[in-house]
Protein backbone atom coordinates (compact mmCIF):
# COMPACT_ATOMS: atom_id res chain seq x y z
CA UNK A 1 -17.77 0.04 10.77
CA UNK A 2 -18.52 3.57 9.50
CA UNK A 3 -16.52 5.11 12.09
CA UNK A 4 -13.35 2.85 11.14
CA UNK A 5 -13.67 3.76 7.33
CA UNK A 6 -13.67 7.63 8.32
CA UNK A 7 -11.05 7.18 10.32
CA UNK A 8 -8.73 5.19 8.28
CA UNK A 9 -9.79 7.71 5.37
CA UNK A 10 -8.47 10.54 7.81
CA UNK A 11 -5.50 9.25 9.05
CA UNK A 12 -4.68 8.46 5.31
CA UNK A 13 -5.27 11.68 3.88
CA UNK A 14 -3.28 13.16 6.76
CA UNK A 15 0.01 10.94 5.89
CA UNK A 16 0.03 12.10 2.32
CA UNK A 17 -0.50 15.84 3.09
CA UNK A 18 2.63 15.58 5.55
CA UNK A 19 3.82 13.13 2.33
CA UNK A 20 3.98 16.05 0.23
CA UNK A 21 5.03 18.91 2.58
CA UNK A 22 8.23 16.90 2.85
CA UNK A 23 9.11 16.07 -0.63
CA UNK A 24 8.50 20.10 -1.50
CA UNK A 25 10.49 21.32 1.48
CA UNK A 26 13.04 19.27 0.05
CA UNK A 27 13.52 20.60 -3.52
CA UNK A 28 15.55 23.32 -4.26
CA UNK A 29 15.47 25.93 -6.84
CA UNK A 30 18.70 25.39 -9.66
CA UNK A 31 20.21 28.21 -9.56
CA UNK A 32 20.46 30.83 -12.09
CA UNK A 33 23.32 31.06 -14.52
CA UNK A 34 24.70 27.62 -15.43
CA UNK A 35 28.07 27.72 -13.85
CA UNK A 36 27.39 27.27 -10.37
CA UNK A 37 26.99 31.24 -9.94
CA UNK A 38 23.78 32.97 -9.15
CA UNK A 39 23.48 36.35 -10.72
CA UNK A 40 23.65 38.48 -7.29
CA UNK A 41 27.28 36.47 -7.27
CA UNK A 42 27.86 37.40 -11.06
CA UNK A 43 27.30 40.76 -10.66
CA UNK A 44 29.08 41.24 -7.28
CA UNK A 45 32.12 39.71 -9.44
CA UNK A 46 31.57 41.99 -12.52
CA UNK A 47 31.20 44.98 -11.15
CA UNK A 48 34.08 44.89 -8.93
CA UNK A 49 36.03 44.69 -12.00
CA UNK A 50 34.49 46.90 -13.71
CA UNK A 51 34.33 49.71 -11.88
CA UNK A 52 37.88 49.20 -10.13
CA UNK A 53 39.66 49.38 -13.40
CA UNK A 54 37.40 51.88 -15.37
CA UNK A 55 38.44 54.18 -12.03
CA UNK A 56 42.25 53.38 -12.65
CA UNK A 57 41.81 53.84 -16.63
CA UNK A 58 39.76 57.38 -15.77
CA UNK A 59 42.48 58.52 -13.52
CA UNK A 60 45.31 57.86 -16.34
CA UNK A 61 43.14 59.77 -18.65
CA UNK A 62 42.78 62.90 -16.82
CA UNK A 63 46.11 63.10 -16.35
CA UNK A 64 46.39 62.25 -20.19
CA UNK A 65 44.33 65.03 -20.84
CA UNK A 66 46.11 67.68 -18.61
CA UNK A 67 49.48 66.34 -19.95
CA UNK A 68 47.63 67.15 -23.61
CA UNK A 69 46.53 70.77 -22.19
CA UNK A 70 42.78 69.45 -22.51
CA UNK A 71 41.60 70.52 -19.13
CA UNK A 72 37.84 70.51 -19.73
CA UNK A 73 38.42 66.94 -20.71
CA UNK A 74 40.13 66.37 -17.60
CA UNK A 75 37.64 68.23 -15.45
CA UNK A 76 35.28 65.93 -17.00
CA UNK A 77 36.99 63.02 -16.15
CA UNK A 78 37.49 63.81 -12.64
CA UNK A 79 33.59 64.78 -12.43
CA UNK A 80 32.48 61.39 -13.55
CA UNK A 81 35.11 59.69 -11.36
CA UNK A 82 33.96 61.69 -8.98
CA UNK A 83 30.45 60.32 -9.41
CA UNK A 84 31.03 56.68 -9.99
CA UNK A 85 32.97 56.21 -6.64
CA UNK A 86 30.22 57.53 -4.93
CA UNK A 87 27.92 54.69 -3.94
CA UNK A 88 25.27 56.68 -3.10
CA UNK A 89 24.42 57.06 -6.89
CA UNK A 90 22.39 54.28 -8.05
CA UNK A 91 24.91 51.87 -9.28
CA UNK A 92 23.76 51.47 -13.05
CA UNK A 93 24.11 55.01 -13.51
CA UNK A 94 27.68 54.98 -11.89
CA UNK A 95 27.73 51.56 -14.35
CA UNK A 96 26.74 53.60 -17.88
CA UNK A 97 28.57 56.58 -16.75
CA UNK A 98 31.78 55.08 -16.45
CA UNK A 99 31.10 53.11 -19.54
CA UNK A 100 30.69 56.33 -21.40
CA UNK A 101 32.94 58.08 -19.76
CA UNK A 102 35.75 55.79 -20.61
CA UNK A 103 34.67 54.97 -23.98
CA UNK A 104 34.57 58.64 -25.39
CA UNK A 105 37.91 59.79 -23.69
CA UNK A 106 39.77 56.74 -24.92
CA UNK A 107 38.42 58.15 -28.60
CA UNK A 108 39.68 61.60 -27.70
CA UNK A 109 42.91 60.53 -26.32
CA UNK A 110 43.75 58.32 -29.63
CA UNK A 111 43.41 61.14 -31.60
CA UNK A 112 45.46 63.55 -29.93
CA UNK A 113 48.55 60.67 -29.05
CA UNK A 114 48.83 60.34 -32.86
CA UNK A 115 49.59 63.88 -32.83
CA UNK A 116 53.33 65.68 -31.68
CA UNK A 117 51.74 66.40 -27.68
CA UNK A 118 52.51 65.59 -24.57
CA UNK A 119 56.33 66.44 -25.13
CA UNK A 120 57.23 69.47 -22.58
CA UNK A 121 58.79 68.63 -19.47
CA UNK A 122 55.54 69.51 -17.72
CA UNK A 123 53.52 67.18 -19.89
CA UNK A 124 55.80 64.70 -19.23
CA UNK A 125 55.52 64.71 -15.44
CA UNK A 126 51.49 64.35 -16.05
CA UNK A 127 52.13 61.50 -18.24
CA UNK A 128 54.17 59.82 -15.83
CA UNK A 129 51.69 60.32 -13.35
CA UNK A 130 49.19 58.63 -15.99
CA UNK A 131 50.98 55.37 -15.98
CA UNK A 132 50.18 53.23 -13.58
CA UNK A 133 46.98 53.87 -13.56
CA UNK A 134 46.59 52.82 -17.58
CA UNK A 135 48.92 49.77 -16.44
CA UNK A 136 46.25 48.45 -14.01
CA UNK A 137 42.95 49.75 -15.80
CA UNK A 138 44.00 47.38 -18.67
CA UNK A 139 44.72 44.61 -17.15
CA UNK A 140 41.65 44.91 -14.73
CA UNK A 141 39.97 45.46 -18.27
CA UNK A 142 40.75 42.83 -20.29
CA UNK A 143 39.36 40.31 -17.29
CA UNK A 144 35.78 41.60 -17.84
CA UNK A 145 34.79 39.59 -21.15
CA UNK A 146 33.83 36.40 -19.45
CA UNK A 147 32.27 37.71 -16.23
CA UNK A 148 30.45 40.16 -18.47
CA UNK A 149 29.38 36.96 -20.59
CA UNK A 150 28.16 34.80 -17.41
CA UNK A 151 26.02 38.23 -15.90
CA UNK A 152 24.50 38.45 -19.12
CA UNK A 153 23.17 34.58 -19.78
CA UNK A 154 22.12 35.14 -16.40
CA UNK A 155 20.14 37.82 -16.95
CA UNK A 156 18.55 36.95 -20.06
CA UNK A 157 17.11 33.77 -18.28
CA UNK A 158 15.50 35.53 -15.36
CA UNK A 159 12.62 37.68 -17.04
CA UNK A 160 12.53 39.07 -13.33
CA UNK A 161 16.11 39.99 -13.02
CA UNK A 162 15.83 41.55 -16.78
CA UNK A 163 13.24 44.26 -15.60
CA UNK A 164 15.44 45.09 -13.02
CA UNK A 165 18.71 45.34 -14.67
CA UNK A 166 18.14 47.95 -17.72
CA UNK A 167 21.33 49.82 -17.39
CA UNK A 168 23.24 46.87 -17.26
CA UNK A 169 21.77 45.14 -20.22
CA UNK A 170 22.54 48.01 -22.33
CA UNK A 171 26.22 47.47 -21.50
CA UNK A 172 27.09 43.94 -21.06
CA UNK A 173 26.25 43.48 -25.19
CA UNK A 174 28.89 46.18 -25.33
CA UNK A 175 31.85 44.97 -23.48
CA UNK A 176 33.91 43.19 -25.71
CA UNK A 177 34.30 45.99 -28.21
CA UNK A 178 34.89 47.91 -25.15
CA UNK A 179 37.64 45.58 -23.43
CA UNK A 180 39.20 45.86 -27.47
CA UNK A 181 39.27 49.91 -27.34
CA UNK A 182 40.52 50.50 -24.20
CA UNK A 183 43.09 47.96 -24.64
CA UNK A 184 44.10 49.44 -28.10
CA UNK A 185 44.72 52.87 -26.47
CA UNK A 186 45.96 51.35 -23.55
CA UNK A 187 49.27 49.99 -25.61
CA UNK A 188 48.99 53.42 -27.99
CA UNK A 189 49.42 54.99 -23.97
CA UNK A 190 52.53 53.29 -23.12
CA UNK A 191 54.12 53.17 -26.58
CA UNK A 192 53.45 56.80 -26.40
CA UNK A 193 55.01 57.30 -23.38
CA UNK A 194 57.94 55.30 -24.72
CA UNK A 195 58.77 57.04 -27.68
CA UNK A 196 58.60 60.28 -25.39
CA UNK A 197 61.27 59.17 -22.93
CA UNK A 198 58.67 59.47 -20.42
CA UNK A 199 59.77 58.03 -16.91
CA UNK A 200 58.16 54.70 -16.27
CA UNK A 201 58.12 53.56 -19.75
CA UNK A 202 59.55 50.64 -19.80
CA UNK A 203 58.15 49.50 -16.31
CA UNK A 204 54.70 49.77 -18.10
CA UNK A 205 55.45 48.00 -21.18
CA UNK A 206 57.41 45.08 -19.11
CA UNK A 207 53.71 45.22 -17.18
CA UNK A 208 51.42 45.02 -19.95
CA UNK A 209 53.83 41.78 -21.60
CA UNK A 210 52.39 40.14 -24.67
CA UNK A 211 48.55 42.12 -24.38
C-alpha cells in the first residue's frame, strides 16, 4: 500500500513538472515597442534614413560651401562624410557626428545664403552640383520624425537597451528640431538657387512641392 502511494505521488509530481515545462515553452516575450516593431527593427529602419539622407544633405553642403569660397568648411564636410560612411566606426559616433555635422553647417550655410554669394559662374556650377543632393537629403529628412519617435519609446522601455544606446538617446530627443532646420535651409537652398538662375532650379523646387 506504501509502495502504491509513492508511486502515484511520483508519477504525479512528474506530470505537473512536464505540466509546466510546456505551458513556459509556450509563452512568448511581447515584444518591445508597441507597434509590432522590436527595437533592433526600429533602429535598422531609422538609421537607414538617417544616415542615407544626412550623407546626401552633407554632400550638397560641401559643395555649398565651395560654391561660397568656404573651403575649410567644405574640407570639413567631406572629412565627416568621410567618416560616417565608414562602417568600421562605431555607428553612434558616425550617428552624433553626422548629427553635428549637419546641424552646424546648415547654421553656417543660412547665414552666408542671406548674403550676395554664390553668384560667379564658377559658384554657380558648384551650386548646381549641390542640388540634388539637398533635393533628396530633405525629403529623406523629413521621414525621420516618426521612426525617430518609435526607436525612442522603445528605448526608454528597455532599461537594457538604454545602457547600450547613449549616443542615440542624446539624439533622438533632438530630431524634430533637427528635421525643422534642415528643412528650413533646405527650401532657403533651392530658393537660393532660384533667384540665382542656377541650372536645376526649378527641377528642385518642382521636387521639394508643398514642403
Amino acid at each position: 500500500m506504501r509502495n502504491k502511494i509513492l508511486t502515484i505521488f511520483i508519477t504525479s509530481l512528474f506530470s505537473l513538472i512536464l505540466s509546466l515545462n510546456v505551458n513556459a515553452a509556450s509563452l512568448s516575450l511581447p515584444k518591445v515597442g508597441g507597434d509590432g516593431g522590436n527595437i533592433g527593427e526600429l533602429k535598422l529602419k531609422f538609421t537607414k534614413i538617417f544616415f542615407e539622407s544626412s550623407i546626401e544633405y552633407m554632400e550638397a553642403q560641401a559643395y555649398l560651401f565651395e560654391a561660397l569660397d568656404m573651403n575649410d568648411e567644405a574640407a570639413k564636410t567631406r572629412k565627416s562624410i568621410d567618416f560616417v560612411k565608414n562602417d568600421k566606426n562605431k555607428e553612434g559616433k558616425r550617428l552624433t557626428n553626422a548629427f553635428n555635422s549637419v546641424s552646424e553647417n546648415s547654421t553656417a550655410i543660412e547665414g552666408a545664403l542671406t548674403k550676395e554669394a554664390a553668384t560667379s559662374a564658377e559658384a554657380k556650377v558648384l551650386y548646381a552640383k549641390s542640388l540634388p543632393h539637398a533635393v533628396k537629403g530633405v525629403l529623406g529628412t523629413v521621414q525621420l520624425p516618426p521612426e525617430a519617435k518609435s526607436l525612442l519609446d522603445a528605448v526608454k522601455a528597455d532599461k537594457m537597451a538604454a545602457l547600450k544606446m547613449g549616443d542615440f538617446l542624446k539624439v533622438l530627443p533632438k530630431i524634430p528640431e533637427y528635421v525643422k532646420s534642415a528643412t528650413t535651409v533646405g527650401k532657403l537652398i533651392v530658393s537660393g538657387a532660384k533667384s540665382r538662375d542656377v541650372k536645376g532650379a526649378d527641377d528642385a523646387t518642382a521636387k521639394l512641392g508643398a514642403l
